[in-house]
C-alpha atoms as a PDB file:
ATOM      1  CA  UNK A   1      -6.241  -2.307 -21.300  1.00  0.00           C
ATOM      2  CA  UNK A   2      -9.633  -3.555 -20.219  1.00  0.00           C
ATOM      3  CA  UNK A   3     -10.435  -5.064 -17.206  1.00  0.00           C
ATOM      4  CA  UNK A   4     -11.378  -8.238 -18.944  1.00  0.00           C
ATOM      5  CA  UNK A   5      -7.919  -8.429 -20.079  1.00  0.00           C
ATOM      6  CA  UNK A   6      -5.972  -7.696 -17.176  1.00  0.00           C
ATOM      7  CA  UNK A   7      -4.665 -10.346 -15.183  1.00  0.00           C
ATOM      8  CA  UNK A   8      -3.920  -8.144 -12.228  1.00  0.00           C
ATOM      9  CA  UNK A   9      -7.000  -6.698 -11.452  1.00  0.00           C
ATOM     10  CA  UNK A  10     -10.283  -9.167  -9.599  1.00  0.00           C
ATOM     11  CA  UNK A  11     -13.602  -8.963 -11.843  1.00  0.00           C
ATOM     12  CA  UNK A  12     -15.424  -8.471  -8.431  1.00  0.00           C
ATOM     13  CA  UNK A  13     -13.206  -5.383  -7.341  1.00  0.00           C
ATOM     14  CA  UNK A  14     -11.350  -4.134 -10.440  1.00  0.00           C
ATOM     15  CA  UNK A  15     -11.898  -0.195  -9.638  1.00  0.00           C
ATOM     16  CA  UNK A  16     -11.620  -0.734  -6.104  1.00  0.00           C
ATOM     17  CA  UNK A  17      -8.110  -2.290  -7.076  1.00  0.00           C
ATOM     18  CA  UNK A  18      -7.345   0.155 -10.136  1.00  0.00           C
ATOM     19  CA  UNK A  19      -7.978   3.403  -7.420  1.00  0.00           C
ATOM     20  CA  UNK A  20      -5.774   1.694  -4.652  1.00  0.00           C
ATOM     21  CA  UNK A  21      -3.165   0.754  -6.880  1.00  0.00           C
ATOM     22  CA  UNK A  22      -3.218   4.606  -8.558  1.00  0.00           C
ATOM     23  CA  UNK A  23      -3.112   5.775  -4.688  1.00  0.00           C
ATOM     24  CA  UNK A  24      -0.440   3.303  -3.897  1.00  0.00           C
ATOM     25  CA  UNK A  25       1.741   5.096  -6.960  1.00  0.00           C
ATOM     26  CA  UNK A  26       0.786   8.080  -6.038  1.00  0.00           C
ATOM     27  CA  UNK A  27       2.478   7.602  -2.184  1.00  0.00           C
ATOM     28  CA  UNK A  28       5.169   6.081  -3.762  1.00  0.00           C
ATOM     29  CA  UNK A  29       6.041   9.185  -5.441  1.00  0.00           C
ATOM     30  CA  UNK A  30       5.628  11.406  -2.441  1.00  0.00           C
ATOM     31  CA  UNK A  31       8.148   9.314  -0.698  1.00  0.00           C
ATOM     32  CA  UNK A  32      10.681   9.898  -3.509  1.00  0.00           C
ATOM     33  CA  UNK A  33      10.255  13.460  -4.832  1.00  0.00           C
ATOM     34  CA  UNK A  34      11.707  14.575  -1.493  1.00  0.00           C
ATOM     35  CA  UNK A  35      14.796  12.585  -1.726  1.00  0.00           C
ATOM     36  CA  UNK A  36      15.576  13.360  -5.997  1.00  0.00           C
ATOM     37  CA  UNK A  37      15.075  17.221  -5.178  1.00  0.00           C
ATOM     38  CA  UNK A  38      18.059  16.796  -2.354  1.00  0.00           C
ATOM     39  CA  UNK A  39      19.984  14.372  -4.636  1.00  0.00           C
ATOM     40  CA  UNK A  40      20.113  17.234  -7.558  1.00  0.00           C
ATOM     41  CA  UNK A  41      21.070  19.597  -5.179  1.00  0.00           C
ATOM     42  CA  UNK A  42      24.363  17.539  -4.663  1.00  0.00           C
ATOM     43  CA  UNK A  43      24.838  17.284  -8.096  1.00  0.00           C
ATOM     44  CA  UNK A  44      25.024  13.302  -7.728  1.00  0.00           C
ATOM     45  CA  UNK A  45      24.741  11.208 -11.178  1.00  0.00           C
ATOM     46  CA  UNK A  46      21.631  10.248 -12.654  1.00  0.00           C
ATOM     47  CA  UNK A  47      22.541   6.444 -12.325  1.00  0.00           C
ATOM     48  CA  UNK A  48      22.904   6.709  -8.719  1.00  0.00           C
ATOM     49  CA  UNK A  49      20.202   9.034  -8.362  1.00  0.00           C
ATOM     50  CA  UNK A  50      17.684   6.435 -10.460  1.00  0.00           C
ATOM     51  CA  UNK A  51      19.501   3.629  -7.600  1.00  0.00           C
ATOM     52  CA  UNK A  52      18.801   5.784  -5.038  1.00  0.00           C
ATOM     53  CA  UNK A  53      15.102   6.027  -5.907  1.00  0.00           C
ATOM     54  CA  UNK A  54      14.877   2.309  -6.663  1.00  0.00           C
ATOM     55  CA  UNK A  55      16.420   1.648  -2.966  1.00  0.00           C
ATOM     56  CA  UNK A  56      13.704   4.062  -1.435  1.00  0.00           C
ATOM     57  CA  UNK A  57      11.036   2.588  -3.230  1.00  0.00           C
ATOM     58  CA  UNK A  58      11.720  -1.380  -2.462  1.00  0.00           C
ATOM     59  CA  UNK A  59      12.170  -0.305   1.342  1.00  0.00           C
ATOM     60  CA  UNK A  60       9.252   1.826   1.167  1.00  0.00           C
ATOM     61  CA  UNK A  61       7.467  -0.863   0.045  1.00  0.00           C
ATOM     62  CA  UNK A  62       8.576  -3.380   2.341  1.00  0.00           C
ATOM     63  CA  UNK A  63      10.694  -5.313  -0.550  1.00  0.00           C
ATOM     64  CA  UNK A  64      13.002  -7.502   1.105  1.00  0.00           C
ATOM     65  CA  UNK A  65      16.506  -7.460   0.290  1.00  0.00           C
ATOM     66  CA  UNK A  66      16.453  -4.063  -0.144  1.00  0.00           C
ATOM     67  CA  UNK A  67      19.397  -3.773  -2.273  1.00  0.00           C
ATOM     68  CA  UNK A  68      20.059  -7.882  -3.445  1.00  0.00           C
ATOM     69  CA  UNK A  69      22.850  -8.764  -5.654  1.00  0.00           C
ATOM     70  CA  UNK A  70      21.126  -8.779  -9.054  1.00  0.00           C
ATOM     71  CA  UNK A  71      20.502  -5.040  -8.323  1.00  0.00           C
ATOM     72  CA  UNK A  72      24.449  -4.686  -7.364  1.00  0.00           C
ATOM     73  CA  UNK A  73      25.525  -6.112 -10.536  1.00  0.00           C
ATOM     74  CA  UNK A  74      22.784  -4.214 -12.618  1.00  0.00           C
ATOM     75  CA  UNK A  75      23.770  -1.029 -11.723  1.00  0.00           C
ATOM     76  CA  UNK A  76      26.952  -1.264 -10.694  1.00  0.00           C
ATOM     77  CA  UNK A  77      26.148   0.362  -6.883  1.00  0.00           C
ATOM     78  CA  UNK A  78      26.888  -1.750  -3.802  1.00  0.00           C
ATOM     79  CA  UNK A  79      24.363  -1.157  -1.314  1.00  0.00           C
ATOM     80  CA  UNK A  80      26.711   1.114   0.639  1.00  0.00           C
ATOM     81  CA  UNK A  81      26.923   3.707  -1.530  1.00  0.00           C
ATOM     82  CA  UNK A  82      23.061   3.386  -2.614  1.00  0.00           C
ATOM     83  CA  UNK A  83      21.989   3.449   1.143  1.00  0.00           C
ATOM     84  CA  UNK A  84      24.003   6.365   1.912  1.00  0.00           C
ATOM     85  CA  UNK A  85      22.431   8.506  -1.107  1.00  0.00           C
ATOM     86  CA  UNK A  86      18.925   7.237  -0.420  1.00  0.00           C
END
């Protein structure tokens, strides 16, 4: 995708934006790889595991509800059960 194209990234600052977003993944990741390692080790399932790292993520992030009702009915986790995995 060019930067022309892309409706995300500023003309003005597209690298700048491109780099901080790849950094931004890139921290992202490091604040879930921790928490999937642990989850395989208790031999959770992959469904809550994927919740789990959608949970950590959003509150990572600062995305607020963490857990809202749309994600409940999605997945079929209440945001007990996520919480206490994550």
């Amino acid at each position: 995708m060019s930067l022309e194209s892309d409706s995300v990234v500023d003309k003005e600052n597209g690298f700048e934006q491109i780099v901080d977003n790849v950094y931004d993944r890139a921290d992202l990741f490091a604040m879930i790889a921790p928490h999937v390692l642990e989850m395989e080790r208790e031999d959770f399932d992959a469904s809550l595991v994927a919740a789990a790292c959608v949970y950590v993520a959003r509150k990572g992030t600062g995305i607020y509800p963490i857990w809202p009702k749309h994600l409940q009915v999605t997945t079929g986790q209440d945001s007990t059960t996520v919480e206490r995995v994550a």
